[in-house]
Every structure is written in C-alpha cells, then in structure tokens.
Protein backbone atom coordinates (compact mmCIF):
# COMPACT_ATOMS: atom_id res chain seq x y z
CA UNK A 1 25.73 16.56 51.62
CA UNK A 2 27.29 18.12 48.47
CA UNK A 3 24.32 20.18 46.89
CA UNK A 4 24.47 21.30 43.41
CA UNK A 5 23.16 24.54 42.47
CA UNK A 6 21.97 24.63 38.59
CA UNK A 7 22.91 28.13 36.67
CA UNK A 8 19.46 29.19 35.70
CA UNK A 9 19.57 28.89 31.14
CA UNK A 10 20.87 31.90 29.85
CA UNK A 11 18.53 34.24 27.50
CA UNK A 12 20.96 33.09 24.26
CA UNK A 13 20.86 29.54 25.23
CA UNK A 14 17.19 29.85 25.55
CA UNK A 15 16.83 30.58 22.28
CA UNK A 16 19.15 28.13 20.95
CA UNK A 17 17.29 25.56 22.06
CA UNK A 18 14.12 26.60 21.04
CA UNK A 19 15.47 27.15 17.37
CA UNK A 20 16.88 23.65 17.69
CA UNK A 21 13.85 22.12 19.00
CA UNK A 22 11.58 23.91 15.93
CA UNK A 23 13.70 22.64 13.68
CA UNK A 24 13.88 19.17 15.03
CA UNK A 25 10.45 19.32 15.14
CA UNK A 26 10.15 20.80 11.34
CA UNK A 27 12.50 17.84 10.40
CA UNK A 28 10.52 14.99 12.02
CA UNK A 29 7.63 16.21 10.39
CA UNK A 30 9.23 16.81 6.19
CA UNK A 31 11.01 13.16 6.61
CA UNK A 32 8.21 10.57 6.08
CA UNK A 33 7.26 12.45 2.47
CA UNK A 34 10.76 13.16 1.63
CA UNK A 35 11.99 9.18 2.23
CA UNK A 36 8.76 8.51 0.47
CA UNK A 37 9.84 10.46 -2.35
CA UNK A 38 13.25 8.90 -2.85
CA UNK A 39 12.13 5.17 -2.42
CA UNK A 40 8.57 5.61 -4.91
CA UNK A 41 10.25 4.45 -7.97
CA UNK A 42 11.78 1.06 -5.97
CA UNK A 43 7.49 1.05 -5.35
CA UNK A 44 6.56 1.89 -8.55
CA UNK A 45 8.66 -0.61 -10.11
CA UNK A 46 6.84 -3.28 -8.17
CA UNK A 47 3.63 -2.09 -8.66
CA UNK A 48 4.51 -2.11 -12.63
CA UNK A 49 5.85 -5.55 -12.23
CA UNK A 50 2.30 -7.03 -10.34
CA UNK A 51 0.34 -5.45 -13.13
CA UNK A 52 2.13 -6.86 -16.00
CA UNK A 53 1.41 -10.32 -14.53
CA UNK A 54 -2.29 -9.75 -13.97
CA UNK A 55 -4.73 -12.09 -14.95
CA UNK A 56 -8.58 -11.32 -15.16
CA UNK A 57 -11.29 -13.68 -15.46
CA UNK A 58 -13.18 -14.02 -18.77
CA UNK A 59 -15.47 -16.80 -18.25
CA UNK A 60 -16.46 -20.15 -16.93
CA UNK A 61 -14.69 -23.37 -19.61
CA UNK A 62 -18.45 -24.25 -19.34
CA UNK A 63 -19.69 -21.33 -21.45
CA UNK A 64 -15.92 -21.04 -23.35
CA UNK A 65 -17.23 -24.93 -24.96
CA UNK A 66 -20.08 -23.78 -26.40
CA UNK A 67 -18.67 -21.11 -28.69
CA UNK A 68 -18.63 -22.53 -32.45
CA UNK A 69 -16.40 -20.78 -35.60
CA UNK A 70 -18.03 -17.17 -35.42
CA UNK A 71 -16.20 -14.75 -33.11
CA UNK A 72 -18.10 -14.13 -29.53
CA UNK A 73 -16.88 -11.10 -27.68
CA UNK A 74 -16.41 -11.42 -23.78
CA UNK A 75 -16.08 -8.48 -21.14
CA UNK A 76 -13.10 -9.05 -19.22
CA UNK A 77 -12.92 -6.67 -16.11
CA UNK A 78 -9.37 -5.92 -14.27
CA UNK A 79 -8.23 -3.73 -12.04
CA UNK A 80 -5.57 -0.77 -13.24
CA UNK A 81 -3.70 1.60 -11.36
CA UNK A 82 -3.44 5.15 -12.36
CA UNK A 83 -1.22 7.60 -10.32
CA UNK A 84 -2.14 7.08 -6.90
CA UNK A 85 -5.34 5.25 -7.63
CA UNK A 86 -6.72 2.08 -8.80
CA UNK A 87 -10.20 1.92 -10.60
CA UNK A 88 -12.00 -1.09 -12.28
CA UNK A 89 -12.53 -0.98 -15.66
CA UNK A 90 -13.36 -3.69 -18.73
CA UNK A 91 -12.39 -4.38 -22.49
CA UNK A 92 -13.18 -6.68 -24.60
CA UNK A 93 -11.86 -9.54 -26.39
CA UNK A 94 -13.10 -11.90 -29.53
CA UNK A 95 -13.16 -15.40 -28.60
CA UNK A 96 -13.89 -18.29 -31.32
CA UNK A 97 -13.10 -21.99 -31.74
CA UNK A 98 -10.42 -22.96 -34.50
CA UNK A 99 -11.00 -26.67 -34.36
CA UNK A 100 -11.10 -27.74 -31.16
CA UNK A 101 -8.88 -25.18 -30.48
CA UNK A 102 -9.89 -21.97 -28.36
CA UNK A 103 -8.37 -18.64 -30.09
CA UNK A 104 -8.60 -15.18 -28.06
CA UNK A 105 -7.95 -12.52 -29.88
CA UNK A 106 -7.96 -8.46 -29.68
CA UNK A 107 -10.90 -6.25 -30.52
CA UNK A 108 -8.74 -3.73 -32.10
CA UNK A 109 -7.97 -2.67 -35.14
CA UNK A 110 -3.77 -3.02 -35.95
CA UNK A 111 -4.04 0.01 -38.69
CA UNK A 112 -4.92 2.74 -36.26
CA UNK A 113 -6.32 1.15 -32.72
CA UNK A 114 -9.78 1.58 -33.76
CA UNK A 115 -12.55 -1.20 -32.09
CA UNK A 116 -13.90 -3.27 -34.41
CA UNK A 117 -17.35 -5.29 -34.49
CA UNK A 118 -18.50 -8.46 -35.84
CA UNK A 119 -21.02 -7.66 -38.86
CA UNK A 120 -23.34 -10.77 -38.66
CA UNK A 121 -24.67 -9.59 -42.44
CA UNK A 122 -21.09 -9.61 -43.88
CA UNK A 123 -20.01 -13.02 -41.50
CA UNK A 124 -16.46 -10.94 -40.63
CA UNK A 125 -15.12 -9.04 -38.42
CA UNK A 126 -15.15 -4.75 -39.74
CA UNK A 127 -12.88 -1.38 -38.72
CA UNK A 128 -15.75 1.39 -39.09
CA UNK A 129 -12.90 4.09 -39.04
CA UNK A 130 -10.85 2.68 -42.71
CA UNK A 131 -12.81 0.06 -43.64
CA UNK A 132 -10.67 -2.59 -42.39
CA UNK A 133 -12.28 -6.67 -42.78
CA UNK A 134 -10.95 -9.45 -40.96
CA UNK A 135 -12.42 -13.00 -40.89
CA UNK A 136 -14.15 -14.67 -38.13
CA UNK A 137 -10.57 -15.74 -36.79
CA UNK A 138 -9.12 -12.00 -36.85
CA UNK A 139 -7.32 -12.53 -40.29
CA UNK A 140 -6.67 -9.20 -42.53
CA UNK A 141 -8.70 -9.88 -45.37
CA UNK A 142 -9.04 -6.32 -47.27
CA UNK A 143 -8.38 -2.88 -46.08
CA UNK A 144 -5.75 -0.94 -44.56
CA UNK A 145 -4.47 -3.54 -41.62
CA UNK A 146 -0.99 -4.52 -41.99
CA UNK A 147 -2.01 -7.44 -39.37
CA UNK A 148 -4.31 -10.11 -38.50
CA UNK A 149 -5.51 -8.95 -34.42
CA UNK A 150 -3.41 -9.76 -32.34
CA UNK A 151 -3.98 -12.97 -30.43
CA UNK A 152 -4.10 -12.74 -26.56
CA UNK A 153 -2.59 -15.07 -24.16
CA UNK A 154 -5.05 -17.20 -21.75
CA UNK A 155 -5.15 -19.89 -19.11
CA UNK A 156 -7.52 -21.91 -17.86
CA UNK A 157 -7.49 -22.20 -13.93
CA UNK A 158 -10.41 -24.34 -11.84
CA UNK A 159 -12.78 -24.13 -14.89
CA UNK A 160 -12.23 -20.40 -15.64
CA UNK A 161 -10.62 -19.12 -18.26
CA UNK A 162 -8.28 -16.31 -17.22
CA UNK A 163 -6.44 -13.52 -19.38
CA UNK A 164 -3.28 -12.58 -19.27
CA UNK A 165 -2.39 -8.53 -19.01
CA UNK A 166 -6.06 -6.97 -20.31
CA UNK A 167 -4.52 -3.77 -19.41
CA UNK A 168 -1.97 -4.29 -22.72
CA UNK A 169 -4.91 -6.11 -24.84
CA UNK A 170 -4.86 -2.54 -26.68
CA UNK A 171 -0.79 -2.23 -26.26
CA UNK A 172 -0.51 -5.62 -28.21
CA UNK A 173 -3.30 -4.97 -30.73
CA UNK A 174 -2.26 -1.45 -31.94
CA UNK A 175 1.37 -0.44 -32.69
CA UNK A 176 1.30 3.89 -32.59
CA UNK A 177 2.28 4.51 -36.38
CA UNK A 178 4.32 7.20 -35.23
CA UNK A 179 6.70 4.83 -33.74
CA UNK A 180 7.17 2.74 -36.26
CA UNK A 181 10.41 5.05 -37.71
C-alpha cells in the first residue's frame, strides 16, 4: 500500500489562509447591502410606477347619488411610501353634481396651495390665505387664482367610487410659483 504522508501547513501558509478566509468571510457579509445598493433605483422605479397608478376609495355610488349642486367634501385615505416606509394618511376632495354629472375636484387653492372651505353663508367655495372665491363647481370667481381647482380623475368599480393618484391631488391642484419661469 502506497501511503501518503501530508507536509504539516507551513506558519506563512497558515496565515494566508486565514487572511483569505477573513476576507471571504468580510465579503460574504458587505455583498447583500452593496447589490442592494446598485439595483434600489431598478426598485424604486417600480415602486414610483405602483404609486402613480393608485386608486383609493372615496365612497359607496349609493351615498355619491345623493349629493345635489353644493360641493360635499369626502376623506379619501391611501397609502404613501416615504423612504423606507409606508404610512396611511387622507386628503380631501370636493365632490358635487353638475347635472347628472358627478365632478371631483381638488381642495386646494391654484394661487399658492392653500386648502380651501366651503362658506355655507357666502354659497362658494373661499382661500382664507388671499381671499380667493370659487363657485360651488371650483370656478375662479374673484381673487388671486389664475385657475378654477383642478378636477380629479375617478372611477367607479362594484358600486365604489375610486380616485385616481390622491397622493398628486395637491401636485395637480397647486403649480409651485417658483417654477413657473
């Protein structure tokens, strides 16, 4: 029988292989975060994409029917994601009936971004920051407003009426004036 005898590891390759094995080791470890890293705007992109197709419930077609000429407001709740996380949150919107027509339409002012309210007294819709007025279907009507509100995009799924993006229901209904050069 032919018997190999193994050379017992030297002290340098020793340590070669211990240096070799830490940094293996080091490597395995700094990979998953670094690969991470260089594929999170492929993931980001997607995530972007999903929210700008969101749609959030506003309310049943039931209770959408019984809304006359003055301007209701609704809470719509959604879901946005901010960095790493995603909280609920809510805005809300004007809805009214222009014939038999249902209109949604932004609560924000177009001068400056500024919520607005529906002054029952007045019968119009009022900007308490400039004195904006719109009328009960979000028309400029005095003030500094260079718009009517901006009117929102809806569907209406198994008797619910559904929003489209309420994340960019202040997006569409303000435009920055500083970007406007």
């Amino acid at each position: 029988m032919n018997q190999t005898i193994e050379e017992p590891i030297g002290r340098r390759q020793f340590i070669e292989r211990a240096i070799l094995s830490i940094f293996g080791a080091i490597g395995l470890l700094l990979a998953p975060p670094i690969i991470s890293y260089i594929l999170s705007p492929v993931s980001r992109i997607r995530d972007d994409l999903a929210q700008s197709t969101q749609w959030a419930p506003i309310a049943p077609v039931s209770e959408m029917e019984s809304i006359g000429n003055l301007p209701r407001t609704f809470n719509v709740s959604y879901r946005v994601k901010e960095g790493w996380r995603t909280r609920e949150t809510s805005r809300q919107v004007y809805a009214v009936r222009k014939g038999d027509q249902l209109v949604l339409f932004s609560t924000f002012c177009t001068h400056l971004g500024c919520p607005t309210a529906w002054d029952n007294a007045k019968k119009m819709i009022v900007c308490p920051c400039h004195g904006g007025l719109y009328n009960n279907f979000g028309e400029v009507i005095g003030g500094p407003p260079p718009r009517n509100l901006a009117s929102l995009e809806y569907k209406v799924e198994n008797g619910v009426v559904y929003l489209k993006n309420p994340a960019a229901v202040y997006e569409v209904g303000w435009k920055d004036p500083r970007k406007s050069i």
